[in-house]
N, C-alpha and C. Protein backbone atom coordinates (compact mmCIF):
# COMPACT_ATOMS: atom_id res chain seq x y z
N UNK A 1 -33.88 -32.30 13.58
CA UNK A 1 -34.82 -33.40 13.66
C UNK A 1 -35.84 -33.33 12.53
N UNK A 2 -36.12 -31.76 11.95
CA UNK A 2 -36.77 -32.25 10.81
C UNK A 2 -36.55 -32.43 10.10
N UNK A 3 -35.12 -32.34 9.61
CA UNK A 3 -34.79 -32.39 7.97
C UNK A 3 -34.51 -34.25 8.19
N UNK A 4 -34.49 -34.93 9.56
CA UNK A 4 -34.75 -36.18 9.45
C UNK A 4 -35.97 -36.97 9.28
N UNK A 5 -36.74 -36.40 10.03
CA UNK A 5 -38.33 -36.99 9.61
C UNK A 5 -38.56 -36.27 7.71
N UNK A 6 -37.86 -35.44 7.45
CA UNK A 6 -38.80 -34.99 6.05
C UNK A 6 -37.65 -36.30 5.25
N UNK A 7 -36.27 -36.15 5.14
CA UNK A 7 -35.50 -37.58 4.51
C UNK A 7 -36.20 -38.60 4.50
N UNK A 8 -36.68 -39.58 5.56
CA UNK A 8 -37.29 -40.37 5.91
C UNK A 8 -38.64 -40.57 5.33
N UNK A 9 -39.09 -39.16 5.28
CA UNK A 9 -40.21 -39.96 4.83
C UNK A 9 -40.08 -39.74 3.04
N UNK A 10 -39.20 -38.91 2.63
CA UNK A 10 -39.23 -39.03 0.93
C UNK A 10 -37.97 -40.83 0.66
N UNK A 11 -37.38 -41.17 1.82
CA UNK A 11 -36.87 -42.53 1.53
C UNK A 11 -38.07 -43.34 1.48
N UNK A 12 -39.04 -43.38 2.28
CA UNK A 12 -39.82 -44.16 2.07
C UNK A 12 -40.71 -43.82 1.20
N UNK A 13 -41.26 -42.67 0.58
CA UNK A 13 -42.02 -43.09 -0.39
C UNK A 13 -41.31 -43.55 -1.64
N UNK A 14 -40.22 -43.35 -1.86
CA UNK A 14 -39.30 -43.32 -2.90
C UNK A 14 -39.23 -44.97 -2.62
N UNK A 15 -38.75 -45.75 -1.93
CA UNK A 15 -38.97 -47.42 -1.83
C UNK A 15 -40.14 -48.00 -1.69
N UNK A 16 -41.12 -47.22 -1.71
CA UNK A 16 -42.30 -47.73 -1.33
C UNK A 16 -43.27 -47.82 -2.90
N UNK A 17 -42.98 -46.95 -3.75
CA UNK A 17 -43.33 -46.40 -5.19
C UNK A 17 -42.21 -47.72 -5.92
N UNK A 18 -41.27 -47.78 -5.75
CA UNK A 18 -40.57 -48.63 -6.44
C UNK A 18 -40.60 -50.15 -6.00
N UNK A 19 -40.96 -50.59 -5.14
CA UNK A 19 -41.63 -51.99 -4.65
C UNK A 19 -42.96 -52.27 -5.16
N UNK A 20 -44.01 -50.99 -5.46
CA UNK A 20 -45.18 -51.23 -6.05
C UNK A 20 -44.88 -51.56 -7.44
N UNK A 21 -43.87 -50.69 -7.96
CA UNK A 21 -43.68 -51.03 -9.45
C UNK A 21 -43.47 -52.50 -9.76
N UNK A 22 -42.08 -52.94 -8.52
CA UNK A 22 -41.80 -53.82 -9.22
C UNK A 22 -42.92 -54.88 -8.90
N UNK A 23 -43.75 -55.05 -8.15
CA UNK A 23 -44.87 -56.29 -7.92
C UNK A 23 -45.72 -55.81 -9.65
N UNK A 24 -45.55 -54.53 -9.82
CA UNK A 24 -46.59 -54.19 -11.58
C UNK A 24 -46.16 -55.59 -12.39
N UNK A 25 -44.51 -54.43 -12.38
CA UNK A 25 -43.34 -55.00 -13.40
C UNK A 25 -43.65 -56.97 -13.25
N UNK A 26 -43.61 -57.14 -11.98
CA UNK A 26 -42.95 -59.05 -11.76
C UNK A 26 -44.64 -59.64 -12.75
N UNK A 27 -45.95 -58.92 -12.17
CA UNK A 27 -46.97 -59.87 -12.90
C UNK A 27 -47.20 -59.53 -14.51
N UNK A 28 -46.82 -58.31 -14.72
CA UNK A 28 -46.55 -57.88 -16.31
C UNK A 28 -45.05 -59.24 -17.12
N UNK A 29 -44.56 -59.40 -16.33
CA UNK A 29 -43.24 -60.19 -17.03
C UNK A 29 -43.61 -61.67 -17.03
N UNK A 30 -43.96 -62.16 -15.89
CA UNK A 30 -44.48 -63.14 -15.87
C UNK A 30 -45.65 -63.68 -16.91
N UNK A 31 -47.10 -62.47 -17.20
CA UNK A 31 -47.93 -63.32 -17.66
C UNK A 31 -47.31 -62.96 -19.38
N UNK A 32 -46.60 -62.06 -19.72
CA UNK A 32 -45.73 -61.24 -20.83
C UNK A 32 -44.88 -63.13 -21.20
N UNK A 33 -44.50 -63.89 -20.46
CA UNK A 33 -43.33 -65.02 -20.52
C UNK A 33 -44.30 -66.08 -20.81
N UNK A 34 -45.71 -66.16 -20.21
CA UNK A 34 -46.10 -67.32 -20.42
C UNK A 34 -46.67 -67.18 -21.58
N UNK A 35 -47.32 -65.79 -22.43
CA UNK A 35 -48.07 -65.98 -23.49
C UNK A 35 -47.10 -66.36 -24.49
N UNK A 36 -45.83 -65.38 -24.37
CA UNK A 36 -44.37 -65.81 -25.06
C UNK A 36 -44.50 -67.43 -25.12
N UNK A 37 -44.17 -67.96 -24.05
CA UNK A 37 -43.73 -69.30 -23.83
C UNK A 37 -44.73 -70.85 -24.70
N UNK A 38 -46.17 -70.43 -23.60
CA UNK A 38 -46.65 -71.52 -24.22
C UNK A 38 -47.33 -70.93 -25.21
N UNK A 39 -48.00 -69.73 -25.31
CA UNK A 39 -49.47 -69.50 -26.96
C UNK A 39 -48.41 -69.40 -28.19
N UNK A 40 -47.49 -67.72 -28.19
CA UNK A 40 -47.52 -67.10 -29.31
C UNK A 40 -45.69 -68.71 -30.03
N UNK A 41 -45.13 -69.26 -28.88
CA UNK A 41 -44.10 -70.07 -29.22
C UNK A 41 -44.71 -71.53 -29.92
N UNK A 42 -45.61 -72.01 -29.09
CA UNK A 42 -46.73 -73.17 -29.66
C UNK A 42 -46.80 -72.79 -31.35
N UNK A 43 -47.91 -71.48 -30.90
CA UNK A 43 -48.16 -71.43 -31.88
C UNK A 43 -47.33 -71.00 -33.94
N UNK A 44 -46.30 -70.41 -33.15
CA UNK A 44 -45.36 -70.29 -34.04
C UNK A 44 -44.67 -71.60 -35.15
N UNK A 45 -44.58 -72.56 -33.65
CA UNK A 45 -43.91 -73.72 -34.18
C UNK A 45 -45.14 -74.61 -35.21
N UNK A 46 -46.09 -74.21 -34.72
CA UNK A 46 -47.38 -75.14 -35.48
C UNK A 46 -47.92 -74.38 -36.19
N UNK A 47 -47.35 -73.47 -36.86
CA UNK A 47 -47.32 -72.62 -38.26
C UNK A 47 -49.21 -71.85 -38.03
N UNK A 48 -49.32 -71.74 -36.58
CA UNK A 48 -50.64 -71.17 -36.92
C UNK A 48 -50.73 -69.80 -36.57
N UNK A 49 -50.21 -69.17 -37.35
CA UNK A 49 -50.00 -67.44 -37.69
C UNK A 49 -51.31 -66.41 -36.85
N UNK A 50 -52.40 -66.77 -37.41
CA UNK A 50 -53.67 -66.28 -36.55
C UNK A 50 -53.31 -65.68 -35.30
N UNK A 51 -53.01 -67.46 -34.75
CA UNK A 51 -52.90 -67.64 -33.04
C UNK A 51 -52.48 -66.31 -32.75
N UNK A 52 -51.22 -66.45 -33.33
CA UNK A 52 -49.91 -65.76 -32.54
C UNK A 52 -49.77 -64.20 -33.25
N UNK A 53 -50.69 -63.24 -33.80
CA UNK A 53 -50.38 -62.68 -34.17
C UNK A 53 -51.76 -62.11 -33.58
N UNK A 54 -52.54 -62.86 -32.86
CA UNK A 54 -54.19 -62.74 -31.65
C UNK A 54 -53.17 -62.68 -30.46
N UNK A 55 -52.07 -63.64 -29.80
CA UNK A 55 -51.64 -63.67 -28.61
C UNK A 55 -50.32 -62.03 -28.60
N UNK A 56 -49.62 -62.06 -29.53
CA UNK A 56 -48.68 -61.36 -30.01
C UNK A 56 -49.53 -59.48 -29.37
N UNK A 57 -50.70 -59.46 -30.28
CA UNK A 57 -50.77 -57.91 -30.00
C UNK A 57 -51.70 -57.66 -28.52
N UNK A 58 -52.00 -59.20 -27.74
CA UNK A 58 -52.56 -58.40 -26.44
C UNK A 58 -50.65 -58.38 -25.70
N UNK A 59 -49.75 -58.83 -25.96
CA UNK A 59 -48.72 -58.67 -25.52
C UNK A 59 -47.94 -56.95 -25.77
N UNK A 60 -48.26 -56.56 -27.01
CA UNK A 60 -47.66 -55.58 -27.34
C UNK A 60 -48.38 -54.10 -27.01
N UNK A 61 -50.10 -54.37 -26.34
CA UNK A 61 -50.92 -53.80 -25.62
C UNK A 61 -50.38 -53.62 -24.41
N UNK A 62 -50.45 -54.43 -23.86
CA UNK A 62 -50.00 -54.15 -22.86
C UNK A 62 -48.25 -54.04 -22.54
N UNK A 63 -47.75 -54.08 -23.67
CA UNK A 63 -46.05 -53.25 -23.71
C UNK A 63 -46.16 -52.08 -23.34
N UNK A 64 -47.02 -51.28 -24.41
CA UNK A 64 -47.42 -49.70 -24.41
C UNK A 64 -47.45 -49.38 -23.18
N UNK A 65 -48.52 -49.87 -22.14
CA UNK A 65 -48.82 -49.44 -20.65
C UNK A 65 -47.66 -49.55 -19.99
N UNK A 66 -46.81 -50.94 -19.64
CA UNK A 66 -45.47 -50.96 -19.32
C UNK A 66 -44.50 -50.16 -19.67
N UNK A 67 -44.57 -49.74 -21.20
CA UNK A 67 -43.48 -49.31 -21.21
C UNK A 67 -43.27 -47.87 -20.91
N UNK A 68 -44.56 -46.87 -20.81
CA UNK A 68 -44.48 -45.59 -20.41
C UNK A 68 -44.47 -45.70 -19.05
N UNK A 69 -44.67 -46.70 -17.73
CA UNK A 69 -44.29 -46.61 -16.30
C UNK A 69 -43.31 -47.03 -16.26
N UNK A 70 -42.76 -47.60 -17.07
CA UNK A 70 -41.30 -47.90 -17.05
C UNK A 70 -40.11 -47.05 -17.33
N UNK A 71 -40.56 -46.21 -18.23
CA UNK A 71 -39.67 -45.44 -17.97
C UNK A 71 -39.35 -44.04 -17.09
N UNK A 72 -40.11 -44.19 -15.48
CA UNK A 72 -39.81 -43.79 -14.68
C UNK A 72 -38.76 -44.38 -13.63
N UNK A 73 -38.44 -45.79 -14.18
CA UNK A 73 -38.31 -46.26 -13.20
C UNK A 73 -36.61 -47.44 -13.90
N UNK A 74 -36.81 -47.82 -14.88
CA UNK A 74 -35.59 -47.92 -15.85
C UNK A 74 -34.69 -47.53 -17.04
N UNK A 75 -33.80 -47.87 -17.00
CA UNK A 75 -33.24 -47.36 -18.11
C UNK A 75 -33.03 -47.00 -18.73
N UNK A 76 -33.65 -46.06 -20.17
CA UNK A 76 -34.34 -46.14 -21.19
C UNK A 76 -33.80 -46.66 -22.27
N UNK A 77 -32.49 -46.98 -22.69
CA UNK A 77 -31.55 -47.35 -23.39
C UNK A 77 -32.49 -49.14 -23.63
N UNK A 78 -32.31 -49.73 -22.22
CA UNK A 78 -32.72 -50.84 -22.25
C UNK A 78 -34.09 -51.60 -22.42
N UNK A 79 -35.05 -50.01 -21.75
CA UNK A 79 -36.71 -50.47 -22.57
C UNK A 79 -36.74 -50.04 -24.02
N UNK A 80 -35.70 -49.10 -24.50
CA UNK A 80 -36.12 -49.06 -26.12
C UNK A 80 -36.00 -50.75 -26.87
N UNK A 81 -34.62 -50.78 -26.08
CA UNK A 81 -33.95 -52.23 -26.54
C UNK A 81 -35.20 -53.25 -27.33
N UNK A 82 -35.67 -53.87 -25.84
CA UNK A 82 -37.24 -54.52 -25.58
C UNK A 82 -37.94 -54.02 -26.34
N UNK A 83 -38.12 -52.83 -26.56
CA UNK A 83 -39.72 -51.96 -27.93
C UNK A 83 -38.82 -52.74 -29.38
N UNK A 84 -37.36 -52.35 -29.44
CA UNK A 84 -36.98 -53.10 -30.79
C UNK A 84 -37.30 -54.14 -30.92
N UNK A 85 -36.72 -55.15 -29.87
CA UNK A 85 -37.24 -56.46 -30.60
C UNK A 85 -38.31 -57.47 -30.44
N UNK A 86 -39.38 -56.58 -29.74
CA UNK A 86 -40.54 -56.43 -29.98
C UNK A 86 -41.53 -56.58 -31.21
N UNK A 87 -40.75 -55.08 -31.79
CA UNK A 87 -41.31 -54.91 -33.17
C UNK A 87 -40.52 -56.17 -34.23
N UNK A 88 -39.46 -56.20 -33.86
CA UNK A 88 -38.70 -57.12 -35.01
C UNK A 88 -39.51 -58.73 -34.52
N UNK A 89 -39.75 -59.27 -33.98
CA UNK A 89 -40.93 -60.27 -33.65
C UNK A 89 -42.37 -60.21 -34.47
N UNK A 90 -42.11 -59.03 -34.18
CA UNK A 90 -43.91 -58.48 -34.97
C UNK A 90 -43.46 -58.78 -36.60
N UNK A 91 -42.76 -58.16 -36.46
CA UNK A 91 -42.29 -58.39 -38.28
C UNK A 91 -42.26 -59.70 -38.90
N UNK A 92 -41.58 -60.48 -37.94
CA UNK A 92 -41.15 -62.16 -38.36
C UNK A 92 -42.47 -62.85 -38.26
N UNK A 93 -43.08 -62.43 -37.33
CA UNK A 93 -44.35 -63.01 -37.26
C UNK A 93 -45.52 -62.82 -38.78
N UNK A 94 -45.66 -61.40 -39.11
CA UNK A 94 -46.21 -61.25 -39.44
C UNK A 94 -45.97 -61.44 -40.92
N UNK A 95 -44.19 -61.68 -41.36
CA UNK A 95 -44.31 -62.31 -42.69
C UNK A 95 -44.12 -63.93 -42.68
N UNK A 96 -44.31 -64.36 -41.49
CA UNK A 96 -44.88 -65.78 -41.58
C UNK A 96 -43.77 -67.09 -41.53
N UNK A 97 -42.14 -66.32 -41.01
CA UNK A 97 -40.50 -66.95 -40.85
C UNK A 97 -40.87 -67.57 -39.76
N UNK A 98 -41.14 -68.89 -40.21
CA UNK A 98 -41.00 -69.82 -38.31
C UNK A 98 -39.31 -69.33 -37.62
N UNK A 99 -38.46 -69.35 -38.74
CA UNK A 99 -36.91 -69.49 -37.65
C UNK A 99 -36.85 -68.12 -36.89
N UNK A 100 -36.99 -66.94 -37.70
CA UNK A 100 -36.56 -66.00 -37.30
C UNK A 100 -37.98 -65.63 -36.01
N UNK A 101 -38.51 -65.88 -36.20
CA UNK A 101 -40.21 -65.52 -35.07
C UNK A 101 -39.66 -65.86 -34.12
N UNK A 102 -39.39 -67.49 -34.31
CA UNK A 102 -39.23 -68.36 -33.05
C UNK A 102 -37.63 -67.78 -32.38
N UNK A 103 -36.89 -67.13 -32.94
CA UNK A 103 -35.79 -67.22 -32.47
C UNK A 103 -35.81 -65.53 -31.64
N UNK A 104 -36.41 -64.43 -32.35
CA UNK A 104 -36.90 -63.30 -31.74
C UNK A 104 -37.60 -63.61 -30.60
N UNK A 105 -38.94 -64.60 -30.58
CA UNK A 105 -39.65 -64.79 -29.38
C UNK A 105 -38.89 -65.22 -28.45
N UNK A 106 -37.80 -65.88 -28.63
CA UNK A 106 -37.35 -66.65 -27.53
C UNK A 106 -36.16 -65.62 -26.65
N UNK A 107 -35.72 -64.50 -28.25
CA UNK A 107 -34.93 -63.38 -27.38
C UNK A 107 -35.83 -62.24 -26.34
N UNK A 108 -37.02 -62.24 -26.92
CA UNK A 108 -37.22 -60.70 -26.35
C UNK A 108 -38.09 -61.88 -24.81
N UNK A 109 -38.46 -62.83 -24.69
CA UNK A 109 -38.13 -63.48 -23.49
C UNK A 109 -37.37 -63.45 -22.34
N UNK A 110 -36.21 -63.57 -23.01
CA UNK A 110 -34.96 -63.50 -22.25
C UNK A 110 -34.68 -62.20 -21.58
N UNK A 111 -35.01 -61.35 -22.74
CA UNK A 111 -34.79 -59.60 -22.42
C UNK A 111 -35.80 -59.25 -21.48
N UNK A 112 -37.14 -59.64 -21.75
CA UNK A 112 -37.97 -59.48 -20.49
C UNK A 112 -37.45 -60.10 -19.24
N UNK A 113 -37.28 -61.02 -19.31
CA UNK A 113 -36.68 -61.53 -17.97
C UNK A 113 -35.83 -60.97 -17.57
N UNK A 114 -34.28 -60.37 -17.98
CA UNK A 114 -33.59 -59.62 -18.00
C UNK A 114 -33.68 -58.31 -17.14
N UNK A 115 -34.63 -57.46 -17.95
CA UNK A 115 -35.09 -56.26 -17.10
C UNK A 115 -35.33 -56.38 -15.99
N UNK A 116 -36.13 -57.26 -15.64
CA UNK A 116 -36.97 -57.46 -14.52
C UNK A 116 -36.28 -58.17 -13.89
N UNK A 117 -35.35 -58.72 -13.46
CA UNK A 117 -33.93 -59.09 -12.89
C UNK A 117 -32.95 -58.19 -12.46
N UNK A 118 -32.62 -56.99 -13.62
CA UNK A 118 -31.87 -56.28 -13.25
C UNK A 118 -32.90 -54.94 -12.83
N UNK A 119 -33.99 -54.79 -12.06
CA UNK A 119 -34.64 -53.71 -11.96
C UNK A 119 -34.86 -54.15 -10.36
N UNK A 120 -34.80 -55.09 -9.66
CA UNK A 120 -35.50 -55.25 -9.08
C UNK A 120 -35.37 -54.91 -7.79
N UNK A 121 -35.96 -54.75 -6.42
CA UNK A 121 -35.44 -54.16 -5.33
C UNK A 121 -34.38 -54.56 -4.09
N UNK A 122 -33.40 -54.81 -4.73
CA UNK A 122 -32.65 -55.88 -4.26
C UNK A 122 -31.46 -54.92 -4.16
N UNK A 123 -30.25 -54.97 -2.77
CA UNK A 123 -29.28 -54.15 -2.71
C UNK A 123 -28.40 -54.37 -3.84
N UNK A 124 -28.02 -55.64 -4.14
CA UNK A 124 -26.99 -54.86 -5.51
C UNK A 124 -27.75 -53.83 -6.24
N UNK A 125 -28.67 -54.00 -6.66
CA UNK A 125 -29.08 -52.76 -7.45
C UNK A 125 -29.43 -52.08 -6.98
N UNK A 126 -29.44 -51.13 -5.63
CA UNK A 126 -29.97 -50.07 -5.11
C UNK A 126 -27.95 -49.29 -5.10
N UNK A 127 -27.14 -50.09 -4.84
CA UNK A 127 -25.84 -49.50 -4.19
C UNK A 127 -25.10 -50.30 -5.63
């Protein structure tokens, strides 16, 4: 009976730690999609570099924080992924390529969404 109450209770902190993450993870991706979406993409398309290179590094601020709790908890193959094209965004951005910016922003989007899809606490991905 105890090696059932001691299971039990490391199952539950073990689902209980990974449900907190992912509520981190869901408002990190989310507000991570909208600066993507409407500031640093707006601003890309309307050639105003400033903007998006002001919206761009509170995004990549707060990557850093994400991405070291993250990798308790995913992949690492697949958060390096995300740090690459991250930086390759940063790059396009910062030499001033509307196609290639806009077309990075719109990938590492996707890839955020991605993760956080395939991370989440849901039985296909537990089994």
């Amino acid at each position: 009976m105890k090696h059932l109450i001691v299971s039990s209770l490391c199952l539950l902190f073990l689902l209980s730690s990974w449900y907190l993450y992912d509520m981190y993870a869901g408002s990190y991706i989310d507000e991570s999609k909208y600066l993507l979406e409407e500031r640093i993409m707006s601003a890309i398309l309307n050639e105003d570099w400033d903007a998006a290179e002001y919206y761009y590094n509170i995004i990549e601020e707060k990557w850093m924080r994400f991405k070291n709790l993250s990798e308790y908890f995913l992949d690492t193959a697949t958060v390096n992924e995300a740090g690459e094209m991250m930086h390759k965004a940063r790059y396009h951005i910062m030499t001033r390529d509307i196609s290639n910016a806009a077309a990075d922003t719109s990938e590492l989007e996707h890839m955020l969404t991605y993760l956080h899809e395939n991370e989440m606490l849901l039985p296909g991905n537990i089994f």
